[in-house]
PDB file of N, CA and C in Angstrom:
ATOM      1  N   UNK A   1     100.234  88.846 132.651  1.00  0.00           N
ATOM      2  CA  UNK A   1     100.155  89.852 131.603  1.00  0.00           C
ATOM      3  C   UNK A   1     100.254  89.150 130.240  1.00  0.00           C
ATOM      4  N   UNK A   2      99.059  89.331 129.339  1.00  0.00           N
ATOM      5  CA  UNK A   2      99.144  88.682 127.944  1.00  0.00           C
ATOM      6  C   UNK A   2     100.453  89.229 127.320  1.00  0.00           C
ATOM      7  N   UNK A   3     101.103  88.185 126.383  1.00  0.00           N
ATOM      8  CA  UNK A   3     102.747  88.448 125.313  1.00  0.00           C
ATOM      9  C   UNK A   3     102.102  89.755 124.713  1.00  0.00           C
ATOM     10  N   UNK A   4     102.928  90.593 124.252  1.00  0.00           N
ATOM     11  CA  UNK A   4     103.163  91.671 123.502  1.00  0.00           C
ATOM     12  C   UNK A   4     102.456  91.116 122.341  1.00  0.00           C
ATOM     13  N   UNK A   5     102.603  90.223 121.425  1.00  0.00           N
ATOM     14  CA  UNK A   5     101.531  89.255 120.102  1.00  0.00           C
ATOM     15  C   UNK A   5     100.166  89.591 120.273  1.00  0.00           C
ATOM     16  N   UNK A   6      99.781  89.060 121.469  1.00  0.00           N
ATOM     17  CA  UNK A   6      98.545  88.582 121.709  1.00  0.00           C
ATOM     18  C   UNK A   6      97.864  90.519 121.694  1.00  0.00           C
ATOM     19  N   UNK A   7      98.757  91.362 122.838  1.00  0.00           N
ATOM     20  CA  UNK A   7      97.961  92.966 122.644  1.00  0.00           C
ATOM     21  C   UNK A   7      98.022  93.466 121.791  1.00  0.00           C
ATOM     22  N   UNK A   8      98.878  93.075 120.359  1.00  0.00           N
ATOM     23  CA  UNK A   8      98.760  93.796 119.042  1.00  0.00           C
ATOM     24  C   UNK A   8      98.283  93.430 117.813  1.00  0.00           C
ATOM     25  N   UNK A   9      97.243  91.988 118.162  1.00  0.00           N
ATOM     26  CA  UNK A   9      96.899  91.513 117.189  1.00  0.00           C
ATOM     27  C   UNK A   9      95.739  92.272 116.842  1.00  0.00           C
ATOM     28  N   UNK A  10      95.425  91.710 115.745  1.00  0.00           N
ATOM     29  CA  UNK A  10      93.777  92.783 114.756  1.00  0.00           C
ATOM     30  C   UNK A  10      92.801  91.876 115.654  1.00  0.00           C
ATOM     31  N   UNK A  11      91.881  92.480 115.584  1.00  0.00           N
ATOM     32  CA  UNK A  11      90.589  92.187 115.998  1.00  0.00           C
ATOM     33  C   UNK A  11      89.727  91.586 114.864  1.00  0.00           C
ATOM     34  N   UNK A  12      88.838  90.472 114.632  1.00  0.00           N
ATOM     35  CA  UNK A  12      88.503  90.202 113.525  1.00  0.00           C
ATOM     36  C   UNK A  12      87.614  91.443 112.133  1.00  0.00           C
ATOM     37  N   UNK A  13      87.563  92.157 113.074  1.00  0.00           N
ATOM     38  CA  UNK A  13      86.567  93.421 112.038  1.00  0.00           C
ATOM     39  C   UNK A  13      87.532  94.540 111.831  1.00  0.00           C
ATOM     40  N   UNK A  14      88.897  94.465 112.486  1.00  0.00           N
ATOM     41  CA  UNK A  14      90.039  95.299 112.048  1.00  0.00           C
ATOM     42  C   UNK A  14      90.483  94.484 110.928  1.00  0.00           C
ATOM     43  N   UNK A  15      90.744  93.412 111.243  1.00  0.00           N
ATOM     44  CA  UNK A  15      91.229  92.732 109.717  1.00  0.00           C
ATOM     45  C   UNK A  15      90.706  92.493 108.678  1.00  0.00           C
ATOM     46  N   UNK A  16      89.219  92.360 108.665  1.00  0.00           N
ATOM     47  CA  UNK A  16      88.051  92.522 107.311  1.00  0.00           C
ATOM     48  C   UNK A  16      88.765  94.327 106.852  1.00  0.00           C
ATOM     49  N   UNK A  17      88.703  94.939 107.784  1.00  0.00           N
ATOM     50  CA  UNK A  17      88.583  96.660 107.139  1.00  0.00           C
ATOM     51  C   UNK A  17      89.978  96.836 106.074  1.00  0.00           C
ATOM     52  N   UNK A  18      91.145  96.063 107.242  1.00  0.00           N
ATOM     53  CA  UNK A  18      92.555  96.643 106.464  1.00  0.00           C
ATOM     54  C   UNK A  18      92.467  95.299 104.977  1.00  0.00           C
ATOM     55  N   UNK A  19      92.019  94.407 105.286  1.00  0.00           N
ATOM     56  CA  UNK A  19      91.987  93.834 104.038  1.00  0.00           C
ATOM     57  C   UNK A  19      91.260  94.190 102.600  1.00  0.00           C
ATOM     58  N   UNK A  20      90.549  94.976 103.145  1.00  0.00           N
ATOM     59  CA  UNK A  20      89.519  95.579 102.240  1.00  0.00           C
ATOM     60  C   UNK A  20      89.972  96.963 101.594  1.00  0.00           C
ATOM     61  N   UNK A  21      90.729  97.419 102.197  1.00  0.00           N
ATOM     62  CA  UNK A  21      91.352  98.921 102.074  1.00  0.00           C
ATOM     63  C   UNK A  21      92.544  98.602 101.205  1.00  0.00           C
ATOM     64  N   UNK A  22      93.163  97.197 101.761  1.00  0.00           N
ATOM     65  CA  UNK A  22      94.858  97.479 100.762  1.00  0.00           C
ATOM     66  C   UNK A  22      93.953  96.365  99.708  1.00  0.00           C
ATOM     67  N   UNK A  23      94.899  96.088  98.525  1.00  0.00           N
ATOM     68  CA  UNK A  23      94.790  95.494  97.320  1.00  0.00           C
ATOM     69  C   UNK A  23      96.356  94.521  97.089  1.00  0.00           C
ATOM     70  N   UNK A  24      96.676  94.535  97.375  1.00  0.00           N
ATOM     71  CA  UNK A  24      98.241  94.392  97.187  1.00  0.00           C
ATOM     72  C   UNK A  24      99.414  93.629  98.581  1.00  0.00           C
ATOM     73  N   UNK A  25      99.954  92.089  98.081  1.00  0.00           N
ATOM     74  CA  UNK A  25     100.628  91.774  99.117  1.00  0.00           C
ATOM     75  C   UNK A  25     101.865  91.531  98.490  1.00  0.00           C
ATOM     76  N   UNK A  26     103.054  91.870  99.602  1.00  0.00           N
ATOM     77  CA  UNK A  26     104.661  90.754  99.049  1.00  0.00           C
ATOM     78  C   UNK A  26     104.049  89.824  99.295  1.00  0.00           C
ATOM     79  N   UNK A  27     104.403  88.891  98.151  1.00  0.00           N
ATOM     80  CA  UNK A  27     104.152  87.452  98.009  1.00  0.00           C
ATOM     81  C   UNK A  27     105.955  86.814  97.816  1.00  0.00           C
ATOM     82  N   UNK A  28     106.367  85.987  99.462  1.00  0.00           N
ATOM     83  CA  UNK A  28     107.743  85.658  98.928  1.00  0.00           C
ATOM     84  C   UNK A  28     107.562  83.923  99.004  1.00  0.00           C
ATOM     85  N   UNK A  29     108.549  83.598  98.168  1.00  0.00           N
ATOM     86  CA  UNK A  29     108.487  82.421  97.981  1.00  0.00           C
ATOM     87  C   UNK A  29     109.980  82.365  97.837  1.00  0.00           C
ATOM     88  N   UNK A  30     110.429  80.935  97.943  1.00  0.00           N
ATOM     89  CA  UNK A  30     112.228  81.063  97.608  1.00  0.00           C
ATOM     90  C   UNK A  30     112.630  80.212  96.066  1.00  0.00           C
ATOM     91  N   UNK A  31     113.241  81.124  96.057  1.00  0.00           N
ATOM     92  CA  UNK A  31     113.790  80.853  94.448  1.00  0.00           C
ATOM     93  C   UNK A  31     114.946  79.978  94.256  1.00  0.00           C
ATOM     94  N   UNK A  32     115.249  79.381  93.002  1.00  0.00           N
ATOM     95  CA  UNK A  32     115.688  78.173  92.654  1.00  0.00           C
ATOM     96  C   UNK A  32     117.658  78.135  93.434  1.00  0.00           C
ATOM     97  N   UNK A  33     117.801  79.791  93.312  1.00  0.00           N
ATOM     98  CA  UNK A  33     118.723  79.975  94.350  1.00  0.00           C
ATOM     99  C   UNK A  33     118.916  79.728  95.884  1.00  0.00           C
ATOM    100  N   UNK A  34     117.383  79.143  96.242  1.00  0.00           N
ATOM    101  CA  UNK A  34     117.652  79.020  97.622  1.00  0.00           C
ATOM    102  C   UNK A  34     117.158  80.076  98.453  1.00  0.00           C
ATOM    103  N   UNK A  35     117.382  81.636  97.449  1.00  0.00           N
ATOM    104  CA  UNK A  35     116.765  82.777  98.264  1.00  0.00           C
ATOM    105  C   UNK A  35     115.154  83.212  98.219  1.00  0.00           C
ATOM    106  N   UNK A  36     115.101  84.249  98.799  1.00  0.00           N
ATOM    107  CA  UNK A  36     113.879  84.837  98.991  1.00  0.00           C
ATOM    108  C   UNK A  36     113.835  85.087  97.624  1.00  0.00           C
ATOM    109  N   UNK A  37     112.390  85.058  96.939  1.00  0.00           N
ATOM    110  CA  UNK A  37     112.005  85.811  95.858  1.00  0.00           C
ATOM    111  C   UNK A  37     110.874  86.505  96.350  1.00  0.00           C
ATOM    112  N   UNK A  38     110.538  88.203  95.943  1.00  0.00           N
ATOM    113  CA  UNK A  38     109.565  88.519  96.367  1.00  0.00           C
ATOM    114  C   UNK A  38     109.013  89.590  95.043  1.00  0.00           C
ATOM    115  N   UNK A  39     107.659  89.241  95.086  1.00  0.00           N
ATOM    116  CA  UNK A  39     106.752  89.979  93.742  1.00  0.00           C
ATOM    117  C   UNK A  39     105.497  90.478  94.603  1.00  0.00           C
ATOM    118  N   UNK A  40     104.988  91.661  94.417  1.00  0.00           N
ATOM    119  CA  UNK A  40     103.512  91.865  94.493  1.00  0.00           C
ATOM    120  C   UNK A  40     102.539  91.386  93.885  1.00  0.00           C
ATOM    121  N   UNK A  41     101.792  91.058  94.944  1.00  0.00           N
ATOM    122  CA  UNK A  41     100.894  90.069  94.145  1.00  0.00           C
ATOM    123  C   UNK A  41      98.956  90.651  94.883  1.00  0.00           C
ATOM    124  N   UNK A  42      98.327  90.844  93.348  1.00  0.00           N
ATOM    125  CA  UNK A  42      97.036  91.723  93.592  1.00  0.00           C
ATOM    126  C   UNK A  42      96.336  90.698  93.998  1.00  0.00           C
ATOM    127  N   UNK A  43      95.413  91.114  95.188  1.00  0.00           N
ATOM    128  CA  UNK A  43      94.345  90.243  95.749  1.00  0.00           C
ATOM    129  C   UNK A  43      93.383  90.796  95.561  1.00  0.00           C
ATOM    130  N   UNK A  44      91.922  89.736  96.006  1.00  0.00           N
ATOM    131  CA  UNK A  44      90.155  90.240  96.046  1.00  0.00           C
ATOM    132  C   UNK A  44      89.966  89.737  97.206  1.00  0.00           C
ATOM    133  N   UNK A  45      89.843  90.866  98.371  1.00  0.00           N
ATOM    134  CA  UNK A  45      89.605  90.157  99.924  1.00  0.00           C
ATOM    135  C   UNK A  45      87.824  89.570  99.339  1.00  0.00           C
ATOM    136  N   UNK A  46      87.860  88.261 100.087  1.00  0.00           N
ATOM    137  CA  UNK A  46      86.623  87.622 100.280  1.00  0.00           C
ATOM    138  C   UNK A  46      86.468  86.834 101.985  1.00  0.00           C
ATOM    139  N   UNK A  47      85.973  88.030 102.688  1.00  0.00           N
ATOM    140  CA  UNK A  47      85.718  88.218 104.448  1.00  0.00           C
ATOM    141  C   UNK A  47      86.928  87.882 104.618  1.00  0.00           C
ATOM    142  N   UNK A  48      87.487  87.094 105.225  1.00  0.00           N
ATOM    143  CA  UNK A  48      88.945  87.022 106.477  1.00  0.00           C
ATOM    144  C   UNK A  48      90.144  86.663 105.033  1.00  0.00           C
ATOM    145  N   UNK A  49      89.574  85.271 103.797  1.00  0.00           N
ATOM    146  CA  UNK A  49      90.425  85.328 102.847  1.00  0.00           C
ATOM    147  C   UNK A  49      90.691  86.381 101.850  1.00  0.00           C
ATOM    148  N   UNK A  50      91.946  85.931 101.122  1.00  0.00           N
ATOM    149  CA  UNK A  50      92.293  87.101 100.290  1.00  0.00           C
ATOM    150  C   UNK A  50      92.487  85.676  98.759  1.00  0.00           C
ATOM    151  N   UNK A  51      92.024  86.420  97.876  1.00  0.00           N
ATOM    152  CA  UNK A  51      91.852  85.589  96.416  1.00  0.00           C
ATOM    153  C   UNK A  51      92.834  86.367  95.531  1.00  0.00           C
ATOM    154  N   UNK A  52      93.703  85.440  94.762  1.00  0.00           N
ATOM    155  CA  UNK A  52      95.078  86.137  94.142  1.00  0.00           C
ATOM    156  C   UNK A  52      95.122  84.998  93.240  1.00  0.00           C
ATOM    157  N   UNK A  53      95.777  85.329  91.489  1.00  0.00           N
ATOM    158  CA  UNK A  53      95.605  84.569  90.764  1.00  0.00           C
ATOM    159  C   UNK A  53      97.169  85.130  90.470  1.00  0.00           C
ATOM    160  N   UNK A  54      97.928  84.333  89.280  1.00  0.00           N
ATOM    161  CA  UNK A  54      98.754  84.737  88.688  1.00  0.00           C
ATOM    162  C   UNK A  54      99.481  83.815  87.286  1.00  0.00           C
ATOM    163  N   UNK A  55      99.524  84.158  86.995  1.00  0.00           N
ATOM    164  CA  UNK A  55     100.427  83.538  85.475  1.00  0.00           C
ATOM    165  C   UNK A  55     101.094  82.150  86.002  1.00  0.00           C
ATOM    166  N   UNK A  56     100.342  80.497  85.276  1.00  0.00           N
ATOM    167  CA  UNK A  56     100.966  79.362  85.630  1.00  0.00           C
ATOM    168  C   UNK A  56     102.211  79.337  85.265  1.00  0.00           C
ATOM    169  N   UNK A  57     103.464  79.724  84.381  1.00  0.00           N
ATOM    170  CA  UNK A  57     104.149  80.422  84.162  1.00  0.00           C
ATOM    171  C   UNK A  57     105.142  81.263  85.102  1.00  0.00           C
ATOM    172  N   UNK A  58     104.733  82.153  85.808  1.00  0.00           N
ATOM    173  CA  UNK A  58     105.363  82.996  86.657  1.00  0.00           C
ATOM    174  C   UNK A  58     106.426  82.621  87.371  1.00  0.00           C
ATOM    175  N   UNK A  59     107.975  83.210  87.742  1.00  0.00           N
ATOM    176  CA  UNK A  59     108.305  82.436  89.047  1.00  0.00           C
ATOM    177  C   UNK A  59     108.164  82.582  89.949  1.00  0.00           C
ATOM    178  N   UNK A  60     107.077  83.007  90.679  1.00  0.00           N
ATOM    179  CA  UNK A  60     106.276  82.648  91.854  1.00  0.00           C
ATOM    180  C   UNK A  60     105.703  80.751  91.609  1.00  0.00           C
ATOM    181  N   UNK A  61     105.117  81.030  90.879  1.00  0.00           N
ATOM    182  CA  UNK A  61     104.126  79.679  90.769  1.00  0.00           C
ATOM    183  C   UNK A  61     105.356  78.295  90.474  1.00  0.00           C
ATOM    184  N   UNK A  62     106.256  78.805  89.409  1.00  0.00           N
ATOM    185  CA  UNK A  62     107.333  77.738  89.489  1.00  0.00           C
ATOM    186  C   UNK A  62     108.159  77.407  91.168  1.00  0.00           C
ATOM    187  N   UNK A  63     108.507  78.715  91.635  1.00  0.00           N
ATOM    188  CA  UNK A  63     108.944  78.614  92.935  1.00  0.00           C
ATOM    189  C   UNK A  63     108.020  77.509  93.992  1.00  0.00           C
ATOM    190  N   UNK A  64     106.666  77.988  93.780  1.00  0.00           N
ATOM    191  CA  UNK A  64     105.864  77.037  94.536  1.00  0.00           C
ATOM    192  C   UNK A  64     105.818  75.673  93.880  1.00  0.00           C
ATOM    193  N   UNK A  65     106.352  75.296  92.946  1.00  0.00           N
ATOM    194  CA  UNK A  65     105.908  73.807  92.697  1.00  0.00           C
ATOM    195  C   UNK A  65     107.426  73.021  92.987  1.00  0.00           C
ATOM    196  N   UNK A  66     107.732  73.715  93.017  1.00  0.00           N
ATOM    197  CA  UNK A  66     109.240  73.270  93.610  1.00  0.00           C
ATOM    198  C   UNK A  66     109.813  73.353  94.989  1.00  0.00           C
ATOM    199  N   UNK A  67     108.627  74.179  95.754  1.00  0.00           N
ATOM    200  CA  UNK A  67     109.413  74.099  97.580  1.00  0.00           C
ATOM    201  C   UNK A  67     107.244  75.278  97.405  1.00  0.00           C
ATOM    202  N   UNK A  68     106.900  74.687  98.252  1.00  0.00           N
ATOM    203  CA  UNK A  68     105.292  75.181  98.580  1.00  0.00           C
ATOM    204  C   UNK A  68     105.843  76.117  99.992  1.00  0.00           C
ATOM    205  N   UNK A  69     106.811  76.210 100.256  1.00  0.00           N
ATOM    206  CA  UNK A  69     106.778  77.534 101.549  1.00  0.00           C
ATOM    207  C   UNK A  69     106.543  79.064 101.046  1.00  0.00           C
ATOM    208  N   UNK A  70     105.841  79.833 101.796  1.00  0.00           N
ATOM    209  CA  UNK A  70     105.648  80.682 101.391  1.00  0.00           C
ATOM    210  C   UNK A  70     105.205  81.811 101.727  1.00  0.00           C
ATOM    211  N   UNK A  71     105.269  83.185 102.094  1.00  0.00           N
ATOM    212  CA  UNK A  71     104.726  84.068 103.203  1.00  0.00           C
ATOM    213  C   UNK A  71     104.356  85.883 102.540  1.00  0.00           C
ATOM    214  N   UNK A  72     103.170  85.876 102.964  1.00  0.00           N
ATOM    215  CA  UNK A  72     103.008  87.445 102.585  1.00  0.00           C
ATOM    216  C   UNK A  72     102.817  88.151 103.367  1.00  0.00           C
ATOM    217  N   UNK A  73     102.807  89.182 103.039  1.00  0.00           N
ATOM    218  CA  UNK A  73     101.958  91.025 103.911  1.00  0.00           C
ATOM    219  C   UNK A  73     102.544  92.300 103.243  1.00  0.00           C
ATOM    220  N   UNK A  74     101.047  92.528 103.819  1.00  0.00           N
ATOM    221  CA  UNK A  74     100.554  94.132 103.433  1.00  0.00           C
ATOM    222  C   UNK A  74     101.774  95.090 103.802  1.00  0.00           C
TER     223      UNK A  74
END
């Protein structure tokens, strides 16, 4: 019997649709505290990727130049 993962994943043309439908991900990254930082962050789905810009500036972008881990969703 396939893992529980494997029967609830998207199908590749389920995930073009829901990417296309939302606009908007938590974008977390960890902050200079060590913790989670989390901001919404607007995307432009382009097919399976999602394109997101933001202020070089921001602390998102500082967070990333200082520890590159990093995780989103809808």
């Amino acid at each position: 019997m396939p893992s529980r993962r494997v029967q609830i994943r998207m199908s590749d043309e389920e995930l073009e649709r829901f990417l296309a439908q939302e606009r908007t991900v938590t974008c977390a990254t960890v902050g200079p505290n060590g913790r989670p930082h989390l901001m919404p962050l607007w995307y432009v789905p382009e097919g399976r990727n999602m394109l997101a810009w933001t202020f070089a500036k921001s602390q998102k972008t500082r967070n990333l130049e200082r520890d590159p881990h990093a995780s989103g969703w809808s």
